[in-house]
C-alpha atoms as a PDB file:
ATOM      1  CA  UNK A   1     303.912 121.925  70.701  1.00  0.00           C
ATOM      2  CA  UNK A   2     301.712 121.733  74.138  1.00  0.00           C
ATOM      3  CA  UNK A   3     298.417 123.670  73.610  1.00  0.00           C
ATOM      4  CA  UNK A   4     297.829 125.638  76.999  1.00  0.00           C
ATOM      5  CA  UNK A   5     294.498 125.294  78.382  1.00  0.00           C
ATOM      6  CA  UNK A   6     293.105 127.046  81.130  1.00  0.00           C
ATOM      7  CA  UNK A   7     292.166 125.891  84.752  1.00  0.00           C
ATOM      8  CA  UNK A   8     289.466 126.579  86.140  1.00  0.00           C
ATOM      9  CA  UNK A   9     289.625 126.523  90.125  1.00  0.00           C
ATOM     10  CA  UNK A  10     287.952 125.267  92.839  1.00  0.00           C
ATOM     11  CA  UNK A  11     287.096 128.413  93.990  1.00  0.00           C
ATOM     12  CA  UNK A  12     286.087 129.772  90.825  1.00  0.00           C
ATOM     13  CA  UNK A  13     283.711 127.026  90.570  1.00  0.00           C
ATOM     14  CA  UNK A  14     281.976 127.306  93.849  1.00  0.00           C
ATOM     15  CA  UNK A  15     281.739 131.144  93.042  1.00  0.00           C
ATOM     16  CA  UNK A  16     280.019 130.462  89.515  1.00  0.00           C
ATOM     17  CA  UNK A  17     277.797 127.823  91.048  1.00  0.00           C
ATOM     18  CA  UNK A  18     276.680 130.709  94.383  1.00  0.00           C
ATOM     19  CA  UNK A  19     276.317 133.484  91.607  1.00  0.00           C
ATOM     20  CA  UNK A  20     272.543 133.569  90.964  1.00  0.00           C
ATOM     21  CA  UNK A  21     271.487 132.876  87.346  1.00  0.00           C
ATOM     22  CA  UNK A  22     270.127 135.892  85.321  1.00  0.00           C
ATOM     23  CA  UNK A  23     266.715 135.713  83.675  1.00  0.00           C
ATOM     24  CA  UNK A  24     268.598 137.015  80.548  1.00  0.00           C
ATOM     25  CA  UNK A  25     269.751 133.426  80.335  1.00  0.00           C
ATOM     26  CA  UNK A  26     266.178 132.865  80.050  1.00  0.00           C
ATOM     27  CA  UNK A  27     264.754 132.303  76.586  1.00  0.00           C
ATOM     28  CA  UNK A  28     262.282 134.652  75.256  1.00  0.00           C
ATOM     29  CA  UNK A  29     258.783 132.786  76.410  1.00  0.00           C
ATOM     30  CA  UNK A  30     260.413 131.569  80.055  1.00  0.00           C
ATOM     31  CA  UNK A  31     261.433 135.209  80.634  1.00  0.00           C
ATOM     32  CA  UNK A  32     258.250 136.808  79.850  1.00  0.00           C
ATOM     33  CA  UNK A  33     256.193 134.052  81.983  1.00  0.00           C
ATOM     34  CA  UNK A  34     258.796 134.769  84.919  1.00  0.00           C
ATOM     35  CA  UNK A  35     257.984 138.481  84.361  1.00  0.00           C
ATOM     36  CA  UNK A  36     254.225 137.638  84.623  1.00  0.00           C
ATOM     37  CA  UNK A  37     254.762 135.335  87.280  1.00  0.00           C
ATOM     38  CA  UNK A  38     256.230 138.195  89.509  1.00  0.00           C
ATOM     39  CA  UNK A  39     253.521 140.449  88.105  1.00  0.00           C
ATOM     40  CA  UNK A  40     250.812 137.788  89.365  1.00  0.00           C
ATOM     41  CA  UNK A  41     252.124 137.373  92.925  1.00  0.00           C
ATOM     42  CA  UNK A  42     252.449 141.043  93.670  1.00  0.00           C
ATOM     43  CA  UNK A  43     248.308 141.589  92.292  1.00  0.00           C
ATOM     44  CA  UNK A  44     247.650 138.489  94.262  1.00  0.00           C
ATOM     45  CA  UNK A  45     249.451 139.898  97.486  1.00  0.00           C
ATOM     46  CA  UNK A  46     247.623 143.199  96.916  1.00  0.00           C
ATOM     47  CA  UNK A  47     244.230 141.468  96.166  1.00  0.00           C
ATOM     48  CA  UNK A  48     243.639 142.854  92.558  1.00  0.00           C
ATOM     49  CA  UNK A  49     243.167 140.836  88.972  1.00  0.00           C
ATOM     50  CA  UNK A  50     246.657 140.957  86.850  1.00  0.00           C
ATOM     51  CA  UNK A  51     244.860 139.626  84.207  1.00  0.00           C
ATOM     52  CA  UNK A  52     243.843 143.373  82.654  1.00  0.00           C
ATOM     53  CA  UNK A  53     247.504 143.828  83.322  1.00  0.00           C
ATOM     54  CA  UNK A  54     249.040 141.239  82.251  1.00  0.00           C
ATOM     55  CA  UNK A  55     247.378 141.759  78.692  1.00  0.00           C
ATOM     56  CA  UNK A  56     248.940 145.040  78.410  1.00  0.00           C
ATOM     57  CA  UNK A  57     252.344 143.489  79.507  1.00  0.00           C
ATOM     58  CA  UNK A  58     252.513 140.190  77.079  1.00  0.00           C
ATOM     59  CA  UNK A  59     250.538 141.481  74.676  1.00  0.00           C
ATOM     60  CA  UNK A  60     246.909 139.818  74.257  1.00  0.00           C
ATOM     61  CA  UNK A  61     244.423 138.618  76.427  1.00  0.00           C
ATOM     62  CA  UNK A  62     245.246 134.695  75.603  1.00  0.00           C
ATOM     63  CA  UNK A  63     248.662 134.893  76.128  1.00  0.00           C
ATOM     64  CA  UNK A  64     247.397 136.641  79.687  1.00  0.00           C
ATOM     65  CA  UNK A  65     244.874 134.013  80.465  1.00  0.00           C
ATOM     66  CA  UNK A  66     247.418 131.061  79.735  1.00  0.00           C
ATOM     67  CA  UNK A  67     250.274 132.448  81.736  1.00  0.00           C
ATOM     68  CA  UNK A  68     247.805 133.022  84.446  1.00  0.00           C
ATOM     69  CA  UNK A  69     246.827 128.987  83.896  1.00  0.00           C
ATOM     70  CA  UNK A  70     250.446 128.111  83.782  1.00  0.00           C
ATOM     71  CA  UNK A  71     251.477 130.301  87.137  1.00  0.00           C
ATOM     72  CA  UNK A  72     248.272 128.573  89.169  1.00  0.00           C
ATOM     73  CA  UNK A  73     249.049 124.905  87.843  1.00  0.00           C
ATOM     74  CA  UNK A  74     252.400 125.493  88.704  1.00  0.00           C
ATOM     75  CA  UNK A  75     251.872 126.715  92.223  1.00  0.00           C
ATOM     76  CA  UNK A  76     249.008 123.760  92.533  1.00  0.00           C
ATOM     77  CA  UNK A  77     252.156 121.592  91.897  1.00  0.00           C
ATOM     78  CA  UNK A  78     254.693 122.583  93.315  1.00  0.00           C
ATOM     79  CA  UNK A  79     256.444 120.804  96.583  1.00  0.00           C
ATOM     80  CA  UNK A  80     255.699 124.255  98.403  1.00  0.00           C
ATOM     81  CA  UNK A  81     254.895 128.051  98.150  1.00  0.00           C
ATOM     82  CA  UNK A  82     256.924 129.139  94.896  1.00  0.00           C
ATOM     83  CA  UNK A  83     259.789 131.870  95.279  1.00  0.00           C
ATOM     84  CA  UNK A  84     259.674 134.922  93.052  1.00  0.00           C
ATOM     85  CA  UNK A  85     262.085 137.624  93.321  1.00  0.00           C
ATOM     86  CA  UNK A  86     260.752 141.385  92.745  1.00  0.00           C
ATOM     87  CA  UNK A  87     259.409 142.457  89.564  1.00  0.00           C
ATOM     88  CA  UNK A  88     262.608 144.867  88.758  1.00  0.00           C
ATOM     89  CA  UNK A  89     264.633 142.284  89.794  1.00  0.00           C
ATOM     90  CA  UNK A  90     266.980 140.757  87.023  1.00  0.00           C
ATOM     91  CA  UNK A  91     268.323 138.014  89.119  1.00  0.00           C
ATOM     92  CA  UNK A  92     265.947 134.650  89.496  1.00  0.00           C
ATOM     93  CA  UNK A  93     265.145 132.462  92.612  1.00  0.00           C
ATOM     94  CA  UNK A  94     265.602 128.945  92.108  1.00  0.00           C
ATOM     95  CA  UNK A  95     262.252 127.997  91.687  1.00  0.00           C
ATOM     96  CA  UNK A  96     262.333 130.903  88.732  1.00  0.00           C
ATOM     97  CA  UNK A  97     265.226 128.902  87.132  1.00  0.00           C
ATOM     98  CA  UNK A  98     263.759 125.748  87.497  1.00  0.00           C
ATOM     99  CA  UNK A  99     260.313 127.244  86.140  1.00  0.00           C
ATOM    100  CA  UNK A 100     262.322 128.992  83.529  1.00  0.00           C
ATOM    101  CA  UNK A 101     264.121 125.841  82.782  1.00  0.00           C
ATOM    102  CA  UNK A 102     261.065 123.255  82.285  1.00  0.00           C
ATOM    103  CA  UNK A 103     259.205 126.391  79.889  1.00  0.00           C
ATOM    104  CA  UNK A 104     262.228 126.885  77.631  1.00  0.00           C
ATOM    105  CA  UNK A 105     262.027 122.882  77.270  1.00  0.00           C
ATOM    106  CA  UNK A 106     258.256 122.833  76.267  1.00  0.00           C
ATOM    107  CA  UNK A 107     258.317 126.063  74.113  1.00  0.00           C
ATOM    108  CA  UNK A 108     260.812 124.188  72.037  1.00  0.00           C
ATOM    109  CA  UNK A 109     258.763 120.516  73.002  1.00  0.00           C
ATOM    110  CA  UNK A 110     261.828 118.675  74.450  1.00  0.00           C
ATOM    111  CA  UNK A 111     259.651 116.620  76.536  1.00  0.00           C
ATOM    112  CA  UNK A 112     262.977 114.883  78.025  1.00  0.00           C
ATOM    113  CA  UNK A 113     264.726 118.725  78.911  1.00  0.00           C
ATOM    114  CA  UNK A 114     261.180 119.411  80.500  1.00  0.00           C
ATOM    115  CA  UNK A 115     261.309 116.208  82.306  1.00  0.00           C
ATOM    116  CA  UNK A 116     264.964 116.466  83.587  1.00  0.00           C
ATOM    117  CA  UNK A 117     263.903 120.000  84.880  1.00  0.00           C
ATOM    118  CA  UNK A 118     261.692 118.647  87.154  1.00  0.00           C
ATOM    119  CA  UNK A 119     262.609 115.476  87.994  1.00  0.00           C
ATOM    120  CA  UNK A 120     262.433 115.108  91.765  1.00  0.00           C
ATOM    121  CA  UNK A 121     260.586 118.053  92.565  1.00  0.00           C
ATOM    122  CA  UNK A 122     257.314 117.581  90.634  1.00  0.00           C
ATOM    123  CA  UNK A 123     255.205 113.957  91.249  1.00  0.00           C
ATOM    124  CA  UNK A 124     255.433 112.315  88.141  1.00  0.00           C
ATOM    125  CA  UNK A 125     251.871 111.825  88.433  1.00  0.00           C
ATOM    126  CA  UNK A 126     251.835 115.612  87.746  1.00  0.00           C
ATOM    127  CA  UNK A 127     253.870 116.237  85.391  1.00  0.00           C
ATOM    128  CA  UNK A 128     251.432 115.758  82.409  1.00  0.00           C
ATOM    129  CA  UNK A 129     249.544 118.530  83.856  1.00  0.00           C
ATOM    130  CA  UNK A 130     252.154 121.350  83.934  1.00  0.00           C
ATOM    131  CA  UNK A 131     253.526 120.258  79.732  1.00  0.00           C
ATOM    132  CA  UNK A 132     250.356 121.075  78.634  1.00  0.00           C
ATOM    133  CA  UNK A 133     249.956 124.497  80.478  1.00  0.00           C
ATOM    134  CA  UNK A 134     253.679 124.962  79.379  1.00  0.00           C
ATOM    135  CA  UNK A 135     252.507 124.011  75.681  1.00  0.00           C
ATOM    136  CA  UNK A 136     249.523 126.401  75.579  1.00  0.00           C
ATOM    137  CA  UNK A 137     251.366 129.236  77.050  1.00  0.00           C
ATOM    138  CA  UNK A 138     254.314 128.612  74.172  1.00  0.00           C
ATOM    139  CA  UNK A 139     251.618 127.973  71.167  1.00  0.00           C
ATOM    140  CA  UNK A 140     249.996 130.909  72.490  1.00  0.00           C
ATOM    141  CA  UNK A 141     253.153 133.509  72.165  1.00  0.00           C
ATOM    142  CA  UNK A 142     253.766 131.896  68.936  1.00  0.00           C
ATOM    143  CA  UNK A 143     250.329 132.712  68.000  1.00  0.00           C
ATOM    144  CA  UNK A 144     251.082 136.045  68.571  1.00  0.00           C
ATOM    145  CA  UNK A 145     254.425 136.962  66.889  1.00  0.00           C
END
């Protein structure tokens, strides 16, 4: 007896890889930074603090204060200005999936995921610098479940 199993196309696999990812596929402290993240660029555009919102949004003024650290080491980083899709937006950018990506690694501290995430993009020399704002942010939402 042959056990059937199904193809998967070429088509169907260039259509999965041009479907943007979803920030539900996000874990719990990448999506909330990528929230904040949004919620940081649009005060910034508009010339206002997000920290007094940002509390309100995530909960506590620490866990404000360190995504605000993470979001401006990460932008001090990064290879150039960082993409962020609207804030009602469910979809993500690819630099939201890559951020997303390297903070589910350090929330659970897989140093290696967190590494592979931004191999290539991110100056090694660098990298030590964004982990620990990654780490502080995660300790900090732990800190407050």
């Amino acid at each position: 007896m042959s056990q059937h199993r199904p193809t998967i196309t070429a088509r169907q696999t260039i259509a999965a890889l041009a479907a943007p990812p979803r920030i539900e596929c996000l874990g719990p402290v990448a999506g909330r930074f990528i929230h904040a993240l949004r919620l940081i660029a649009l005060h910034e555009r508009v010339g206002r603090d997000p920290v007094p919102e940002l509390a309100v949004k995530l909960g506590g003024v620490e866990i404000a204060a360190k995504a605000l650290i993470l979001a401006h080491t990460t932008s001090a980083v990064w290879p150039e200005n960082i993409h962020v899709n609207r804030f009602c937006c469910r979809l993500l950018s690819h630099d939201e999936k890559t951020i997303g990506a390297f903070i589910d690694a350090a929330a659970i501290g897989d140093r290696m995921g967190f590494e592979a995430a931004i191999t290539g993009l991110i100056r090694p020399a660098r990298a030590p610098r964004l982990w620990e704002a990654a780490l502080a942010l995660a300790a900090a939402e732990m800190r407050a479940l």
